[in-house]
Every structure is written in structure tokens, then in C-alpha cells.
Protein backbone atom coordinates (compact mmCIF):
# COMPACT_ATOMS: atom_id res chain seq x y z
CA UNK A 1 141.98 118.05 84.29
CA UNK A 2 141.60 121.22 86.59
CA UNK A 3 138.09 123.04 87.09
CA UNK A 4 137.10 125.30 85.09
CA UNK A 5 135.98 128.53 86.76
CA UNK A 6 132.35 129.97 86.51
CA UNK A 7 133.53 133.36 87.96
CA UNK A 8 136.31 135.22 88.15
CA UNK A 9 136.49 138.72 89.85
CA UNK A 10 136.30 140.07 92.87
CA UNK A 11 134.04 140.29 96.49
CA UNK A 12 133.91 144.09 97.46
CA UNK A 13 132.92 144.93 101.10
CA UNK A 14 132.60 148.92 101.33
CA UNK A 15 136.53 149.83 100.30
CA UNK A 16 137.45 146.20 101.17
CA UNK A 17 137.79 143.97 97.38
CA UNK A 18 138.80 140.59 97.86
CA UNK A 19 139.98 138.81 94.18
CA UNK A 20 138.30 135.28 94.11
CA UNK A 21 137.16 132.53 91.92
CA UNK A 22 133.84 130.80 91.79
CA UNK A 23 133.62 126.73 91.03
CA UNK A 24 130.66 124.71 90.57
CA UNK A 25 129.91 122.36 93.94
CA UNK A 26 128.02 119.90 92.31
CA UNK A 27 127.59 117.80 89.48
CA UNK A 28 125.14 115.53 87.41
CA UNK A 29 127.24 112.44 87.39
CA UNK A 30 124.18 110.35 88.02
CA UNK A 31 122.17 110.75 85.58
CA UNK A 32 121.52 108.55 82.86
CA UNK A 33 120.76 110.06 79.63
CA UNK A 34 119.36 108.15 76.05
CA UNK A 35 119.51 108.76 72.53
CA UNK A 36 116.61 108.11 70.32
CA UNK A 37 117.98 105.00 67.93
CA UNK A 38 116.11 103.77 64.60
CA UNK A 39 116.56 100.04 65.44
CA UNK A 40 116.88 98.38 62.01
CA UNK A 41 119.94 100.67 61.18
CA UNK A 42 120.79 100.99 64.78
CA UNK A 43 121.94 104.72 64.17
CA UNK A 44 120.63 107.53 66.01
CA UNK A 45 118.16 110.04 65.17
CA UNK A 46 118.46 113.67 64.00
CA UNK A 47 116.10 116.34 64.11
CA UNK A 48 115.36 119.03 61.29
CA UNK A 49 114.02 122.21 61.82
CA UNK A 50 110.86 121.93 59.98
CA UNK A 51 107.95 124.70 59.11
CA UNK A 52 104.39 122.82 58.99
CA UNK A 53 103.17 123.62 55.26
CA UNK A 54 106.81 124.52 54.00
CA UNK A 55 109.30 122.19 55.26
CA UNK A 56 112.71 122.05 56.77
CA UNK A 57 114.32 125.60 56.94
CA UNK A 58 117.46 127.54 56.84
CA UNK A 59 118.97 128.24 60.47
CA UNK A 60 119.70 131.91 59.21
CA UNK A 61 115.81 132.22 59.02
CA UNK A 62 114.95 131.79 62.28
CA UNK A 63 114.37 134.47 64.83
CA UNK A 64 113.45 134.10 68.48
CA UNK A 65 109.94 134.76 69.09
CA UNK A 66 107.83 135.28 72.38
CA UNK A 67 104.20 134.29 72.39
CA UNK A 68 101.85 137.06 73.42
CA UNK A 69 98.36 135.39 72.32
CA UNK A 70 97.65 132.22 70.57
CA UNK A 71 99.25 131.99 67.08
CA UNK A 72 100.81 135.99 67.46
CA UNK A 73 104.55 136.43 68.24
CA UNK A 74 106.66 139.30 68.87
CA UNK A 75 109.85 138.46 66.86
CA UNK A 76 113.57 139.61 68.23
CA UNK A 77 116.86 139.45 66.77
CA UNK A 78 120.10 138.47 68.38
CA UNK A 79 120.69 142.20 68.42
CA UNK A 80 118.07 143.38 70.02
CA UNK A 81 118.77 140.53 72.59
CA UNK A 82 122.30 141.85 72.87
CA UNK A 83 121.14 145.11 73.63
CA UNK A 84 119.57 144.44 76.87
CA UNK A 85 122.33 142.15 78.19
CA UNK A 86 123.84 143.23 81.47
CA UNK A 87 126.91 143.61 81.26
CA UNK A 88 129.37 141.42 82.81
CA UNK A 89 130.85 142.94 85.94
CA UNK A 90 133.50 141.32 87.92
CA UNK A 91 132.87 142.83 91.42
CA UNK A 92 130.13 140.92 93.43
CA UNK A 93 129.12 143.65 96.05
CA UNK A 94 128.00 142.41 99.02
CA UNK A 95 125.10 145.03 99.63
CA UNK A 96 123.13 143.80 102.48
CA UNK A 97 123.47 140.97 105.55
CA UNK A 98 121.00 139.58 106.63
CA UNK A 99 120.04 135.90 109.43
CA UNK A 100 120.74 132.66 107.66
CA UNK A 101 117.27 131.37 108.84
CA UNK A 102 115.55 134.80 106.95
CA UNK A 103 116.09 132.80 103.54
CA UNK A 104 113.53 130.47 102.94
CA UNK A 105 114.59 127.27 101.79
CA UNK A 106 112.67 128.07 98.25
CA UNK A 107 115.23 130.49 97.08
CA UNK A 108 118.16 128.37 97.06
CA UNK A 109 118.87 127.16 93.51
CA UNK A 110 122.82 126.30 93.09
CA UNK A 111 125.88 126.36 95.39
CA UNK A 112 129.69 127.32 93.93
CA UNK A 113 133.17 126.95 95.99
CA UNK A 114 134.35 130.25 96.39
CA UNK A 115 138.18 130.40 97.10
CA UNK A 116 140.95 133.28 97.06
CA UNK A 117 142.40 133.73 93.60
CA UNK A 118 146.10 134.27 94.98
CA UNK A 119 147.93 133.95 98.39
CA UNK A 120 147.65 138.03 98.64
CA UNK A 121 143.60 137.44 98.64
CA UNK A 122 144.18 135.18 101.47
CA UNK A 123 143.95 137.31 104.42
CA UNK A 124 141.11 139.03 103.42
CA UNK A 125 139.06 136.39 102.65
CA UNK A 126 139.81 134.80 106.04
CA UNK A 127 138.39 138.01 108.24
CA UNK A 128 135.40 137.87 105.66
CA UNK A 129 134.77 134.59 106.08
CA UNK A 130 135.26 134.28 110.13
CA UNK A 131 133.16 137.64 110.45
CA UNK A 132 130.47 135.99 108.75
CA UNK A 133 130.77 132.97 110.89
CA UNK A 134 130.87 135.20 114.13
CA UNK A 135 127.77 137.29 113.21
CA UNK A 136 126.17 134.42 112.05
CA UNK A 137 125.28 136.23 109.06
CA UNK A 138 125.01 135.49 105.30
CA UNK A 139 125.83 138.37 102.96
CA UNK A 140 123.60 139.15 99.63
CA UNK A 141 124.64 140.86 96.15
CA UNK A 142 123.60 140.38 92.75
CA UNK A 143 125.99 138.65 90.02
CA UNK A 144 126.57 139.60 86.43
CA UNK A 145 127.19 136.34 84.32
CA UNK A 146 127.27 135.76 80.41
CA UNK A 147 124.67 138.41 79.88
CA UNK A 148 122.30 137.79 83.28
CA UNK A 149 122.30 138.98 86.39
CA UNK A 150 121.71 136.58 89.15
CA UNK A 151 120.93 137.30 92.81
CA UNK A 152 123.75 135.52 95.41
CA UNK A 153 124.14 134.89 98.89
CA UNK A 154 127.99 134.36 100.34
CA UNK A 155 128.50 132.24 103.78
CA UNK A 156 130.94 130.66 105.57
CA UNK A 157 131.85 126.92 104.57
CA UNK A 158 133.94 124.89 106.59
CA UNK A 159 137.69 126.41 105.45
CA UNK A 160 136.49 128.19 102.99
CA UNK A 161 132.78 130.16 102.06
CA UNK A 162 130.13 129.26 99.47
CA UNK A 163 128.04 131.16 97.27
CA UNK A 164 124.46 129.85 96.31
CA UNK A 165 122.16 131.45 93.66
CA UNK A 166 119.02 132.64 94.32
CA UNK A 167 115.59 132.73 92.71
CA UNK A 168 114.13 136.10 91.96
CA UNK A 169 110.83 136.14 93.84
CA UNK A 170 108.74 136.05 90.63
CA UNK A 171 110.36 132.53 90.59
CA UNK A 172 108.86 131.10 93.58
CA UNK A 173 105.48 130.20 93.89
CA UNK A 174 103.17 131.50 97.26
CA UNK A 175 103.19 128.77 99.53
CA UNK A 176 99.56 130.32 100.81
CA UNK A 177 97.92 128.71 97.51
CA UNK A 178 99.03 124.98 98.25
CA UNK A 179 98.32 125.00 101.58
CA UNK A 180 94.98 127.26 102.03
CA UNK A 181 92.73 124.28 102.57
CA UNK A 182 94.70 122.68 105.41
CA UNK A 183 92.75 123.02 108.32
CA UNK A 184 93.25 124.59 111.79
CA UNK A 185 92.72 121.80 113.74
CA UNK A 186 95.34 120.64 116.43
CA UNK A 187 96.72 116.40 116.14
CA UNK A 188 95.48 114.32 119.22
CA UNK A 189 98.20 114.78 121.85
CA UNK A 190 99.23 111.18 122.11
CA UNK A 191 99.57 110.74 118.02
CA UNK A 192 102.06 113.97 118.13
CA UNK A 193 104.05 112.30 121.16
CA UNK A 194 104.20 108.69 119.67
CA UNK A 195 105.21 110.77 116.07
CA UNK A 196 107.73 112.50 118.01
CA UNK A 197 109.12 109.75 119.65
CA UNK A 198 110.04 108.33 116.59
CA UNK A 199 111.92 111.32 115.26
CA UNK A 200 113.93 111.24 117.87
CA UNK A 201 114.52 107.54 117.64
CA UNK A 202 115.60 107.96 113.67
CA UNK A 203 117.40 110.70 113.99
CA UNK A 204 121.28 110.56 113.29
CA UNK A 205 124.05 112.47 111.74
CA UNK A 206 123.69 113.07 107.54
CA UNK A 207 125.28 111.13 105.81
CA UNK A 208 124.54 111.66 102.01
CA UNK A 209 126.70 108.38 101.42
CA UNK A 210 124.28 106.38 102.63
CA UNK A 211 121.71 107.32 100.36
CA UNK A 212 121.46 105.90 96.72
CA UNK A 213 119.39 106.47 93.51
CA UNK A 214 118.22 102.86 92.92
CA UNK A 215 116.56 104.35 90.00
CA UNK A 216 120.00 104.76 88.17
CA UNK A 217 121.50 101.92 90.27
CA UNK A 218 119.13 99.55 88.60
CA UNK A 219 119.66 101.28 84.91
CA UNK A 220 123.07 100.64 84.93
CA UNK A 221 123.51 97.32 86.09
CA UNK A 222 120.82 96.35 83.11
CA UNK A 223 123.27 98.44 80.66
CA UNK A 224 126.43 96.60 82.03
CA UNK A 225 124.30 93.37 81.56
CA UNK A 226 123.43 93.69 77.66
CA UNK A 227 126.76 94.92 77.22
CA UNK A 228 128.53 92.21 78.69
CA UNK A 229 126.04 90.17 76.54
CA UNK A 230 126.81 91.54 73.30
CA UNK A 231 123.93 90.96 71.56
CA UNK A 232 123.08 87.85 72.73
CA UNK A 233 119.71 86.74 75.20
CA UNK A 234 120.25 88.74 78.63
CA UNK A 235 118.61 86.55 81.23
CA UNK A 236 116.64 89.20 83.52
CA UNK A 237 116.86 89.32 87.00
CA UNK A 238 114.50 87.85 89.15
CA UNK A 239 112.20 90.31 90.64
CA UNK A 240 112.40 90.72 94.75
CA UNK A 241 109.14 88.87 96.34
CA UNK A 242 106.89 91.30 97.57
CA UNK A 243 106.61 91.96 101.69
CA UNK A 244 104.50 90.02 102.94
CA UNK A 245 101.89 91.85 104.77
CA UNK A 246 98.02 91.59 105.57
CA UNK A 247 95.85 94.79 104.64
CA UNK A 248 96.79 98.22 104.14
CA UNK A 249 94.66 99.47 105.93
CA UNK A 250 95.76 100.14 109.51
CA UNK A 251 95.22 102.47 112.45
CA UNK A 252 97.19 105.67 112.40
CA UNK A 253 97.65 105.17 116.37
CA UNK A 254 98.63 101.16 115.90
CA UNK A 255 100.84 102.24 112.88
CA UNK A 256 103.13 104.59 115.22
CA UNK A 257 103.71 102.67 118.21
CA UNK A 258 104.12 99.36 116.32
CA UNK A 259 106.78 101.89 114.29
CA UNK A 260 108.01 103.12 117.67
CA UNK A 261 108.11 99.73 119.69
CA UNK A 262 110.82 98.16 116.44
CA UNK A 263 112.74 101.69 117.06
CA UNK A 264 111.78 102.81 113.85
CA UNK A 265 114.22 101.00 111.80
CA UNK A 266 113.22 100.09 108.42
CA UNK A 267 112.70 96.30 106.73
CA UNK A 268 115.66 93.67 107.94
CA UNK A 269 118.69 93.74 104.88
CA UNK A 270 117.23 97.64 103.57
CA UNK A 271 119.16 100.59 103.39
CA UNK A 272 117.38 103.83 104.33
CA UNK A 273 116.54 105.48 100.34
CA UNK A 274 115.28 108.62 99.46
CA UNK A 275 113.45 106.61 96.86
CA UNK A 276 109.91 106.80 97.29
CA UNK A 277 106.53 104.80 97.57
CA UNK A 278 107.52 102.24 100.34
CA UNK A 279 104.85 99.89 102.31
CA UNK A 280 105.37 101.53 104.88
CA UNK A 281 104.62 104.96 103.50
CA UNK A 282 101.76 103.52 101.44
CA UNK A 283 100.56 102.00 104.84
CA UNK A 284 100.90 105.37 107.21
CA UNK A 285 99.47 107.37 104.48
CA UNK A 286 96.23 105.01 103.47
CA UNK A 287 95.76 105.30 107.72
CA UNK A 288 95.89 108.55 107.45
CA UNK A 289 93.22 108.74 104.88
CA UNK A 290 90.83 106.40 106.68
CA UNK A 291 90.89 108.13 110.34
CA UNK A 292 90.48 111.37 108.29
């Protein structure tokens, strides 16, 4: 089955509009979602829209309220809504360029393919795209889908260029707030050496293949397993033995050139995860706490 399009319209630089469509680049493929089941029936459960004091209610009786205090709403109707909808456009104007580096990582919310909508688009599209990859530059406009308007950036990617939607910056938390009470103070010379060392001994290409969700790795091979069962006694798996290991506490400076001196790979038969809470992290991080 082909991909459906989330846009269709057109990129317009100055006089210059090149016709495109937009695809999603990623998907949720693997996540694992449940349904609530009433296990003596085994069927699932339903939910009623239900007044407290009058009961369950007719769906042409609710409106869409916004809270303004505690227990007082301002009520709208799906007109009034409507009203304020943007209305769909299909020209993305690119209306400023700006460094890639000059968008902070923050911003970036969802990536989409974009691709010429016909071989006339082609040509076009190609000096956009290679201009962009020349200046080093990533263009910005704003987007008009189903009703919203979304802010957009537009680069180069590979063969072809992506767009990625931005949060408005009423979306982003100040990072100034998180971070206030982290000192001034600069890390012993030798710690920041031995740390860096070991960077550079773990660093290597990306590879997203080699990372896995064990999370949902470990979900579905228990669904597969009652499945296969049918009903019957599933026979768990025996849980891995622990790493052995004397106390967690150790020295920061031990910690890193022990870390350093194995070339910082991780435990013998692991693959590197982006799952978190390993010994290892526990370890650094209880060191960390101690020497502070």
C-alpha cells in the first residue's frame, strides 16, 4: 500500500514555486499498546461519557470547554472553533535562512520526506536543494495543516531534502531554570582528560541498528510465549544473574581509568542499549555523588 501524503502543495522561493509532497519519516512500529480486558468475560472494556450526579450523557450535549479557574469554564462550539481555523494554504514560503547550528536542538519535533510531485518539479527542487547544501543553510516558513499552522524548517537530505516541524517558543521550556544551580566551578584537569579519553575511545559511526528497545523486545517475546501456550501454564524465563561486583561505591578518578584501561567497552556478550540504569551508570553516578 503506497504512503499517504501529509502535504500536498507547493515550496515558493521569491517567484520560484516548486510543486512537492510531504511524507511522514517515521513511524511508531514499536510500540506496544493494551486494552483494558474484564477477565471473567475476557471482553474488553468501554467507556461512557458520564456526568457525576446525572449520569451517562448524550454526545450532542457536550461542548468543549477551557478551564479558566477551578470549577469555571468558558464553553465553545465547533463553530466558534471553526472560525478561527487557519486556513489551509498550499504554498510553504520559505521566508527566512538561517545556520543549521542557530536551531537549538529543543525545537525539533517531527521530520517528513519531502520529494517533487512530478518530473517537471524536478529541476527545481534539485538547485533548491544543492543551494541549501552549498550555503549550508536551512530555510524556515510556517505551514497551514487541517486547521493549524505549524512552523517548518526545509534542508538538504541525502538525494532529496527534509522538512522538520518546529515548536513555537511558548513550547519550550528556558533551559536557565534547570540549570541555575549548577555551579561555576572548573573539573580537575586530569578527570576531564581521562573523561575525554574515553570519548574518543567509544566513539564510532551511528548506527541506529544497533540499538534496541529491550523494553518492547522483552514484551513481545512474553506475548509470543502465552500465545504459543494457548492458555495453558507458560513456564517464565529464568531471570539473568546479577553482575557480580563488590560496592558501589567507587572513586570517580579509579572509575575512569579502570573504564579507560578496558577501552571503554561495555560487559563481555552486551550490546551497547539506549536502555537505561546500568551498573556502570549506577556506579559512575553514586562516585560522583560521594566526591561531591
Amino acid at each position: 500500500m503506497a504512503a499517504r501524503a501529509y502535504w500536498q502543495g507547493q515550496i515558493r522561493l521569491a517567484l520560484v514555486s516548486i510543486p512537492v509532497e510531504v511524507y511522514p519519516a517515521t513511524k511508531s512500529g514499536a510500540s506496544i499498546s493494551f486494552r483494558q480486558i474484564h477477565e471473567p468475560s475476557g471482553k474488553p472494556i468501554r467507556y461512557e461519557k458520564v456526568v457525576p450526579g446525572v449520569g451517562p450523557v448524550d454526545r450532542d450535549d457536550i461542548l468543549k470547554g477551557y478551564q479558566i479557574e477551578k470549577n469555571r469554564y468558558i464553553l465553545l462550539d465547533d463553530d466558534e472553533i471553526e472560525a478561527v481555523k487557519v486556513e489551509s494554504k498550499r504554498t510553504l514560503d520559505l521566508v527566512q535562512f538561517v545556520e543549521a547550528d542557530e536551531i537549538d536542538v529543543l525545537y525539533y519535533e517531527k521530520p517528513y520526506f519531502v520529494v517533487p510531485a512530478d518530473e517537471l518539479a524536478e529541476e527545481a527542487y534539485v538547485v533548491l536543494r544543492d543551494a541549501l547544501r552549498k550555503s549550508r543553510k536551512v530555510g524556515l516558513g510556517q505551514l497551514s495543516v487541517r486547521g493549524r499552522e505549524h512552523l517548518a524548517s526545509l534542508k538538504p537530505c541525502g538525494r532529496g531534502m527534509v522538512l522538520e516541524l518546529l515548536r513555537y517558543a511558548d513550547e519550550v521550556h528556558r533551559a536557565e531554570g534547570y540549570f541555575r544551580s549548577i555551579g561555576d566551578a572548573k573539573p580537575d584537569k586530569e578527570l576531564l582528560s581521562l573523561a575525554t579519553e574515553l570519548i574518543e575511545k567509544k566513539t564510532a559511526p551511528f548506527k541506529a541498528t544497533e540499538f534496541h528497545d529491550r523494553y518492547v523486545e522483552g514484551l513481545k517475546r512474553v506475548i509470543d510465549r502465552k500465545a504459543k501456550a494457548k492458555g495453558k501454564r507458560v513456564i517464565e524465563e529464568e531471570a539473568a544473574p546479577a553482575a557480580a561486583g563488590g560496592s558501589n561505591v567507587i572513586d570517580l578518578m579509579a572509575a575512569l581509568k579502570q573504564s579507560v584501561a578496558k577501552g571503554g567497552e561495555t560487559e563481555p556478550g552486551k550490546k551497547r542499549s539506549t536502555a537505561k540504569g546500568s551498573s556502570s551508570g549506577r556506579k559512575t553516578g553514586q562516585a560522583g555523588r560521594k566526591r561531591a
